[in-house]
Protein backbone atom coordinates (compact mmCIF):
# COMPACT_ATOMS: atom_id res chain seq x y z
CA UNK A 1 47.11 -47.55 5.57
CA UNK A 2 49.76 -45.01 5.31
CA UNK A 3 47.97 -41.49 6.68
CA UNK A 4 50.81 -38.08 5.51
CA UNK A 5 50.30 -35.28 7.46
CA UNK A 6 47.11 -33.63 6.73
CA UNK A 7 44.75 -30.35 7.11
CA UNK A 8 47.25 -27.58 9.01
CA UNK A 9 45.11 -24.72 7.78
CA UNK A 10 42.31 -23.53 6.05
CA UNK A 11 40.24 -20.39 4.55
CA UNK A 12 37.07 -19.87 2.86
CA UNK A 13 37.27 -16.72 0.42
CA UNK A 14 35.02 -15.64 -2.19
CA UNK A 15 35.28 -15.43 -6.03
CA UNK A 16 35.33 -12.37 -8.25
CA UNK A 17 32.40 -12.10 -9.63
CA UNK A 18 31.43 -10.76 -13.19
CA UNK A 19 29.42 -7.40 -13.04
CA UNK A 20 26.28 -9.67 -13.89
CA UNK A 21 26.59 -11.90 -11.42
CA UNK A 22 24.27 -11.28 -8.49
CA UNK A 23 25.74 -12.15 -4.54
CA UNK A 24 23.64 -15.04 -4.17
CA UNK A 25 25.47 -16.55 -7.06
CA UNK A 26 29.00 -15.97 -5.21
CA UNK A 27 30.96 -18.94 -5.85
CA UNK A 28 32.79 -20.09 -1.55
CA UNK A 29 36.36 -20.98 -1.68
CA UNK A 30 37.54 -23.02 0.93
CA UNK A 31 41.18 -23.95 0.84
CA UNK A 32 43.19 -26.33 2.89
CA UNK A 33 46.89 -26.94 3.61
CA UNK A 34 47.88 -29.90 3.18
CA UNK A 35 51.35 -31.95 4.30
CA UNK A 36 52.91 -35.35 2.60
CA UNK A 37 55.72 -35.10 -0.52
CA UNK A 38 55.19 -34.96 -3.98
CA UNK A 39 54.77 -32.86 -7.05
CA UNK A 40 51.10 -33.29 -8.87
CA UNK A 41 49.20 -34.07 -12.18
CA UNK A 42 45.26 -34.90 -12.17
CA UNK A 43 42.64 -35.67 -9.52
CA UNK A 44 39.63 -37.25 -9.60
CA UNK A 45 36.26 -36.83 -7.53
CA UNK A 46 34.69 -40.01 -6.22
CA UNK A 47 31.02 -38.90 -7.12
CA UNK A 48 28.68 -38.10 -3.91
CA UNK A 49 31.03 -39.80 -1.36
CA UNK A 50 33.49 -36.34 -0.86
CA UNK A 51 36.26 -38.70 -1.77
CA UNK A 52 38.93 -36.94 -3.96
CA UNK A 53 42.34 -39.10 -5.38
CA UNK A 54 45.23 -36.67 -6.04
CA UNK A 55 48.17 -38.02 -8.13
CA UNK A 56 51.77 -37.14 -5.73
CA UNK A 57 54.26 -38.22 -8.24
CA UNK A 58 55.18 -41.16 -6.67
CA UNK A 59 51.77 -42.44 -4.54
CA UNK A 60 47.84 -40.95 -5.07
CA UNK A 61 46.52 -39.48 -1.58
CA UNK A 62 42.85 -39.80 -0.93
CA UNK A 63 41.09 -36.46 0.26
CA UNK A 64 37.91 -36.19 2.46
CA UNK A 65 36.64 -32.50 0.34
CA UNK A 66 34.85 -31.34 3.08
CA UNK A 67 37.68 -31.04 5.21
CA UNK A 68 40.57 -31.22 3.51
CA UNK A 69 41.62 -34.28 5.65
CA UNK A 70 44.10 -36.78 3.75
CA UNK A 71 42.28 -40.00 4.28
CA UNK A 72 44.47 -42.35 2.54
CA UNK A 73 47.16 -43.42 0.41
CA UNK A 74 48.06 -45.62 -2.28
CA UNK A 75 51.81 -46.57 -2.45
CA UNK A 76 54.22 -47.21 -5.22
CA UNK A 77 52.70 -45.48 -8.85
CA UNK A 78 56.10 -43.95 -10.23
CA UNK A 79 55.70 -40.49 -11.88
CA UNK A 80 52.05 -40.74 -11.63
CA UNK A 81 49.47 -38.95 -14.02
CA UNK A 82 45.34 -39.64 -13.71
CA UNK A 83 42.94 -41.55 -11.56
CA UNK A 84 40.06 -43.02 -13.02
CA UNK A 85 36.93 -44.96 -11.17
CA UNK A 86 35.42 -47.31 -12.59
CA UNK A 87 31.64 -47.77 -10.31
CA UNK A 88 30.58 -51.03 -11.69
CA UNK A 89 33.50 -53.62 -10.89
CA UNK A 90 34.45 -51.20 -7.95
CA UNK A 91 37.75 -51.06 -9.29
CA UNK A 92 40.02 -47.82 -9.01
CA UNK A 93 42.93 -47.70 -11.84
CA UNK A 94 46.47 -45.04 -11.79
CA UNK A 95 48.73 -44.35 -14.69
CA UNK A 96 52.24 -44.53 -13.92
CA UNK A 97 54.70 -43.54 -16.25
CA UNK A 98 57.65 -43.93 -14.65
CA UNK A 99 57.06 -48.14 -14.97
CA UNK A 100 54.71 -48.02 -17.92
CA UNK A 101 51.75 -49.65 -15.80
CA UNK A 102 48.35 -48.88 -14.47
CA UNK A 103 47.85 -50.19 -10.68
CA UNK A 104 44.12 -51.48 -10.44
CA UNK A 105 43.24 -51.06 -6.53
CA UNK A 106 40.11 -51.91 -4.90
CA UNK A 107 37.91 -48.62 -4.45
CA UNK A 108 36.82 -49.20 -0.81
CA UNK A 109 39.49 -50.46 0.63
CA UNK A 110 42.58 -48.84 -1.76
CA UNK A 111 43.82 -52.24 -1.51
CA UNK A 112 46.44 -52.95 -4.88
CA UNK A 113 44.63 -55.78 -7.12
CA UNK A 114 47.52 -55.66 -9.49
CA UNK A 115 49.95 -53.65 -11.81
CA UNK A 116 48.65 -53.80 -15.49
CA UNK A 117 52.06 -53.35 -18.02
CA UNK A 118 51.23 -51.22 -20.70
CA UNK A 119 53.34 -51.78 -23.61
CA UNK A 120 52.78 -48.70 -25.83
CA UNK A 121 54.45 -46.34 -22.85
CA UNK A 122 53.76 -43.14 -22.19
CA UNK A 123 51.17 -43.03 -19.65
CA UNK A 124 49.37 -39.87 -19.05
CA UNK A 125 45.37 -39.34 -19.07
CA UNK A 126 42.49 -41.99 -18.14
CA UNK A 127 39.07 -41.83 -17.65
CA UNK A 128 36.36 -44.13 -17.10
CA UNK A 129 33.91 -44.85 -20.23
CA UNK A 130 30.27 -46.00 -19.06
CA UNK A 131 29.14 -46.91 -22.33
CA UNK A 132 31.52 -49.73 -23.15
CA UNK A 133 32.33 -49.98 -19.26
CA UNK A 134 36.06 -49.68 -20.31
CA UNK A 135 38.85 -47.72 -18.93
CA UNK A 136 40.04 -45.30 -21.31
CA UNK A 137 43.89 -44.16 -21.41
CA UNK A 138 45.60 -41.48 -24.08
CA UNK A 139 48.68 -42.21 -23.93
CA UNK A 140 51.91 -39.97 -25.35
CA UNK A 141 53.17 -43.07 -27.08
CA UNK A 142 55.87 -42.50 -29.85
CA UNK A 143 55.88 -42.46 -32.52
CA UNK A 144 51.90 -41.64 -31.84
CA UNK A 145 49.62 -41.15 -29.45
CA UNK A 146 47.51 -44.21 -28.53
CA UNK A 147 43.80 -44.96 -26.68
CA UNK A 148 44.26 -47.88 -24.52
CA UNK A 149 41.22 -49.28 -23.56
CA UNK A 150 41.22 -51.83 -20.41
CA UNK A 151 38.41 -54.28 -19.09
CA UNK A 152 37.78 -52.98 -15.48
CA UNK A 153 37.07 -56.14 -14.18
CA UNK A 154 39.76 -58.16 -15.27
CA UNK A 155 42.10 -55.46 -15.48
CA UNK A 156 43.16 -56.94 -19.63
CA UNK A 157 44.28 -54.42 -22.11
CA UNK A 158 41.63 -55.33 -24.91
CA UNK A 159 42.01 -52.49 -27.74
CA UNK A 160 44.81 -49.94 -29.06
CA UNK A 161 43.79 -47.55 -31.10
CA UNK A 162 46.89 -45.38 -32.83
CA UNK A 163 46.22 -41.31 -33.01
CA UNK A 164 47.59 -38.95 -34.72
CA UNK A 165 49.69 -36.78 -32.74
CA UNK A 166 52.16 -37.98 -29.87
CA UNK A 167 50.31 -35.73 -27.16
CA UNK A 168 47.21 -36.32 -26.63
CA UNK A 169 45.49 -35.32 -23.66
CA UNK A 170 42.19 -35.40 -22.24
CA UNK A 171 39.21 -37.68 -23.54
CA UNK A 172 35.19 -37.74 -23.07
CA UNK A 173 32.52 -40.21 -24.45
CA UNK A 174 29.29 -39.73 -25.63
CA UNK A 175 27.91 -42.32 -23.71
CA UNK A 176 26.24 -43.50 -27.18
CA UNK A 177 29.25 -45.01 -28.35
CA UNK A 178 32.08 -42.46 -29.34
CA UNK A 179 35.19 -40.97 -27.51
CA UNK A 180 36.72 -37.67 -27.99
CA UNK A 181 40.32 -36.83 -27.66
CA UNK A 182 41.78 -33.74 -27.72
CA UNK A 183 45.06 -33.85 -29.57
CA UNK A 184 47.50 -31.13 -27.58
CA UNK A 185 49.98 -30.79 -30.41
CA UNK A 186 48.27 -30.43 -33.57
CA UNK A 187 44.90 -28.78 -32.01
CA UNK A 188 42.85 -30.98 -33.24
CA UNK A 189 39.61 -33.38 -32.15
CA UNK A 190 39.98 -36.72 -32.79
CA UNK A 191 36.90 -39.18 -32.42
CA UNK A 192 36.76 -42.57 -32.11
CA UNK A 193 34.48 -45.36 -32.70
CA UNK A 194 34.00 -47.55 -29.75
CA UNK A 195 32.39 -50.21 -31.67
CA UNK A 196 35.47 -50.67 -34.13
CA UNK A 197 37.78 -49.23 -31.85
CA UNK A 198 38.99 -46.99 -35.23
CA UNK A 199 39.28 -43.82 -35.26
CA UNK A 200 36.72 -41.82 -38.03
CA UNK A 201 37.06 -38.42 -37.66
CA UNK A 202 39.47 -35.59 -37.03
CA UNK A 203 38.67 -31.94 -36.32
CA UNK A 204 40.38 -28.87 -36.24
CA UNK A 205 39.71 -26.65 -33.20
CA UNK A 206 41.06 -23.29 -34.19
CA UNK A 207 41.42 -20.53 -32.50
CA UNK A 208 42.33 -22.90 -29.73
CA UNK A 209 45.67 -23.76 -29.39
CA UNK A 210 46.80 -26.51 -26.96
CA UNK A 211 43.99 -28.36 -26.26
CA UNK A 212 43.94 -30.45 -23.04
CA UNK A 213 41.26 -30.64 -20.78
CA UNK A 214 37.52 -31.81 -22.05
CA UNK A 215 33.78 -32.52 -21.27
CA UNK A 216 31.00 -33.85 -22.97
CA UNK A 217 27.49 -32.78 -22.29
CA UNK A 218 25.10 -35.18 -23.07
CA UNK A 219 21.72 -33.10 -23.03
CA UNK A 220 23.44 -31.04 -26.05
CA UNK A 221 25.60 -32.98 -27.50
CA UNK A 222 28.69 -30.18 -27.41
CA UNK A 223 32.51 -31.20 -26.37
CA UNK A 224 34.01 -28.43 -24.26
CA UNK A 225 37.97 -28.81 -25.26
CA UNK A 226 40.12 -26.53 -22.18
CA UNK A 227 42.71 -24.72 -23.94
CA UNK A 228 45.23 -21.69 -23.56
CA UNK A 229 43.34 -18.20 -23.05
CA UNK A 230 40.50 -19.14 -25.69
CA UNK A 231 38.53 -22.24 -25.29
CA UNK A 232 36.03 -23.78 -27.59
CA UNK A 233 32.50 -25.58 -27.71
CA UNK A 234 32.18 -28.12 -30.42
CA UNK A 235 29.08 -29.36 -32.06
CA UNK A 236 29.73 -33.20 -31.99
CA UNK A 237 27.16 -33.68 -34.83
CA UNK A 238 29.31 -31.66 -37.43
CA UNK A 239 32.60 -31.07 -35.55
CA UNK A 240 32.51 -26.91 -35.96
CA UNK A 241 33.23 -24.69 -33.33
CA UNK A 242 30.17 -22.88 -32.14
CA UNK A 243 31.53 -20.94 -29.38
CA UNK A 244 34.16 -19.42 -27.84
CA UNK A 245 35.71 -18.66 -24.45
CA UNK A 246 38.30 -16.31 -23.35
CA UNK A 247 39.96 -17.85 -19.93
CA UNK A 248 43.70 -18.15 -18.05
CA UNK A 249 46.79 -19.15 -19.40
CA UNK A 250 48.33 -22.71 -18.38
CA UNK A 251 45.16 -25.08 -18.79
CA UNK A 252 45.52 -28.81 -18.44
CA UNK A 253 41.58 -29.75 -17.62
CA UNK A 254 38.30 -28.97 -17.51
CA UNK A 255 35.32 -29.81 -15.39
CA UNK A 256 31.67 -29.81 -15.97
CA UNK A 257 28.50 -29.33 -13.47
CA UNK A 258 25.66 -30.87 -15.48
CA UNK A 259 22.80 -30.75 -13.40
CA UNK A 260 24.01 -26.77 -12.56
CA UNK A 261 25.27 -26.12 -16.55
CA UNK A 262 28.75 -24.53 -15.08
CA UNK A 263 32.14 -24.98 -16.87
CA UNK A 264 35.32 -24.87 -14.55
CA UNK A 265 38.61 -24.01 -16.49
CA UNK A 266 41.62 -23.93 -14.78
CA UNK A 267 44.67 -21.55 -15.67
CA UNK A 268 48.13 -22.45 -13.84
CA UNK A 269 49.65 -19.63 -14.95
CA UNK A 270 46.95 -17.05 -13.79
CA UNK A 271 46.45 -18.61 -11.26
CA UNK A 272 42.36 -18.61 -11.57
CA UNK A 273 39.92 -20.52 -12.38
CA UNK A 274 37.23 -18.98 -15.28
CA UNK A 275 33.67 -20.59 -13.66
CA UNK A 276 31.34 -20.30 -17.26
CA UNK A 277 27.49 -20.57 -17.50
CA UNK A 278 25.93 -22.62 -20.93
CA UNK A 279 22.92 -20.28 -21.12
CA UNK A 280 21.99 -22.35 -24.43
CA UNK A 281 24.19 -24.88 -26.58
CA UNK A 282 25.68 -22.31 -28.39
CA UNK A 283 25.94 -19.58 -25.41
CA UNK A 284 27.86 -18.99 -23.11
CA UNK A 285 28.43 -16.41 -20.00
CA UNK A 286 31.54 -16.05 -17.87
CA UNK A 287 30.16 -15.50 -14.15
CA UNK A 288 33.04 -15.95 -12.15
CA UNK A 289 37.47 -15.77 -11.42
CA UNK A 290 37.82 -17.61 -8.75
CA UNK A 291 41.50 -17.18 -7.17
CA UNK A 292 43.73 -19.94 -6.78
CA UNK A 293 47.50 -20.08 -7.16
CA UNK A 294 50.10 -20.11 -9.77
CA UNK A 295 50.25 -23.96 -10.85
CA UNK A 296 46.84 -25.26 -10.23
CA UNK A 297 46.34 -26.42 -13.83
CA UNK A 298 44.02 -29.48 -13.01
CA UNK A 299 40.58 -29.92 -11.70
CA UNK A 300 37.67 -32.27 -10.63
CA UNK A 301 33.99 -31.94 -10.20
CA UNK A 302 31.62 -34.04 -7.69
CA UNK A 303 28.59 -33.77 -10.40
CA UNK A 304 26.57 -34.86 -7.14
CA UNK A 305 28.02 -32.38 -4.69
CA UNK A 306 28.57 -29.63 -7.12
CA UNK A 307 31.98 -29.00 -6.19
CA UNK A 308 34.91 -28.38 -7.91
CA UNK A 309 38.12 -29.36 -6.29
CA UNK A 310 41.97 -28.16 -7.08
CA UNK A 311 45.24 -29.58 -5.37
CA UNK A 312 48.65 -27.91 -6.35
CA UNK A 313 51.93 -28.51 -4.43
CA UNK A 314 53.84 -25.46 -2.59
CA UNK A 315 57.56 -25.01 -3.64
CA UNK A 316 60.59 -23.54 -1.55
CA UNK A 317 63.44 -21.80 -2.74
CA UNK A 318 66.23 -23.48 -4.65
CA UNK A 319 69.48 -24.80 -3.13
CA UNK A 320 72.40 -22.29 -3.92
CA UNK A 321 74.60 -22.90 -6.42
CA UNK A 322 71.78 -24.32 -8.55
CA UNK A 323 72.85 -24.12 -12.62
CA UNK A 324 70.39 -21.73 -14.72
CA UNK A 325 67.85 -24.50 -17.10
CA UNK A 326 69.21 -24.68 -20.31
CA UNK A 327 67.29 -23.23 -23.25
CA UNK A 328 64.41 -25.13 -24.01
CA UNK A 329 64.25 -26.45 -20.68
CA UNK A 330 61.65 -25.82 -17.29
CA UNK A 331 62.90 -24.05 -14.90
CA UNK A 332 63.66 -26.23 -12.13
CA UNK A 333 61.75 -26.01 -8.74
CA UNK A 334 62.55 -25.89 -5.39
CA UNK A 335 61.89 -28.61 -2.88
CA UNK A 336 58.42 -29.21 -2.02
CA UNK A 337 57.35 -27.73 1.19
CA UNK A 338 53.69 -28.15 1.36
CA UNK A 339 50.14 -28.20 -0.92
CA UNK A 340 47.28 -26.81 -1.39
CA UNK A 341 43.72 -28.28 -1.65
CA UNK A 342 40.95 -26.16 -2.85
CA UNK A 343 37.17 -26.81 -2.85
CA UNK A 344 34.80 -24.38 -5.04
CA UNK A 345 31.19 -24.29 -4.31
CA UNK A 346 28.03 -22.26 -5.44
């Protein structure tokens, strides 16, 4: 087991609070620097073991969240995106885009099973469905989008489902039998029936614009859908926005707290994370900012732990002579000189 260098430093800080947020509802920070190479998309908490996986571009580290410690590593998953568990088989599946595949590893002993080719390309989000016990990919196929849905056992591809949009991003079930993707580009909701593996339904989500990250709370049956400065809660009975939230800029997922009713949105570009309370199904209260840093867009939450967990790599300066990006184009980055690992408890 390859072991990159790990914990170097930490802190524990404290959110901002809203002014009706009482101290005994402060929200601890404790952040962790962490070594190895690698840029970053999506992580995943193992629930109630402290086990977090953290995509690294080219390999997913495994993090021990309480202290920051990198506790593993799982080798060769080219331009890597999501993690997804999958608790019944004990399987543990990573979508690579770079080779089109998802490696299926062993959860307990990240031991490789075997690299699952995914025709359709474009590899980005997964998540683990515990309804149909499938593995659930949304893929930025062209000239659509596409759910891939794999057996977690056998690791087989056994439905395709076409979107559509090309980018969609994150997706949540129902756990009675339907999946919800959010569809980035044309801001929409697009459900699909597990059953048929069809999709029935397509909702518009305005004002939110970019949607990406998403949750699905079962005790109200409302989709949160993550998106740029305004998020939304959507009635998954009729498919209207009930509610809004106002929240960062540069959102790419969302976690949910269940048992404690707390939404965690992300904003890479504010560098914050918007902590919101669901006083009802169709309420809700911003009670925390919690600090973070410019490019932590992603996030995970131990549902058992009750702790929400950000990694975002740390970037040097350019090389000189580096050309300007060309219109249209991201601005390139330095070399990577470090991460950061952040754990937010209440």
């Amino acid at each position: 087991m390859n072991k990159p260098a790990f914990l170097a430093l930490a802190f524990l800080t404290t959110a901002v609070l809203s002014p009706s947020v009482s101290p005994a509802q402060a929200f601890k920070v404790a952040k962790y620097r962490i070594g190895g190479d690698g840029g970053t998309d999506y992580l995943t908490a193992e629930p109630g073991t402290g086990r977090v996986f953290v995509s690294r571009s080219t390999h997913v580290i495994v993090i021990d969240g309480a202290t920051g410690t990198v506790i593993g590593d799982i080798p060769d998953t080219p331009r890597n995106h999501g993690i997804a568990l999958a608790p019944k088989s004990g399987h543990g599946f990573i979508t690579s885009a770079g080779d089109s595949t998802v490696t299926m590893f062993d959860v307990t002993s990240l031991a490789v099973i075997k690299k699952i080719k995914v025709p359709t390309g474009g590899l980005d989000g997964i998540m683990y469905d515990d309804f149909s016990d499938r593995i659930v990919l949304t893929n930025h196929s062209r000239p659509a989008g596409t759910v891939v849905a794999i057996d977690p056992k056998s690791g087989d591809i056994v439905a395709t489902v076409q979107l559509e949009d090309d980018s969609p991003e994150g997706a949540a079930s129902d756990g009675k039998g339907k999946i919800f993707v959010n569809n980035e580009g044309k801001n929409t909701i697009q459900v699909i029936d597990e059953r048929t593996m069809t999709p029935v339904a397509s909702w518009p989500l305005a004002p939110c614009e970019g949607p990406t990250g998403i949750a699905y709370d079962r005790a109200t049956d409302r989709i949160f859908a993550g998106c740029g400065k305004t998020s939304v809660v959507v009635d998954a009975k009729t498919g209207k926005v009930v509610a809004t939230i106002a929240n960062g800029d540069g959102v790419d997922a969302l976690g949910w707290d269940p048992l404690q009713k707390l939404i965690y949105i992300p904003a890479g570009r504010d560098s914050n994370v918007t902590v919101v309370r669901q006083d009802s199904p169709d309420k809700y209260t911003v009670v925390a900012t919690v600090p973070t840093m410019r490019g932590a867009k992603t996030i995970s939450v131990d549902t058992q732990k009750h702790v929400a967990y950000l990694f975002q790599p740390e970037y040097g300066p350019l090389p000189p002579g580096t050309p300007p990006p060309q219109p249209g184009q991201r601005p390139p980055r330095g070399p990577v000189i470090g991460a950061w690992f952040f754990a937010i408890s209440h």
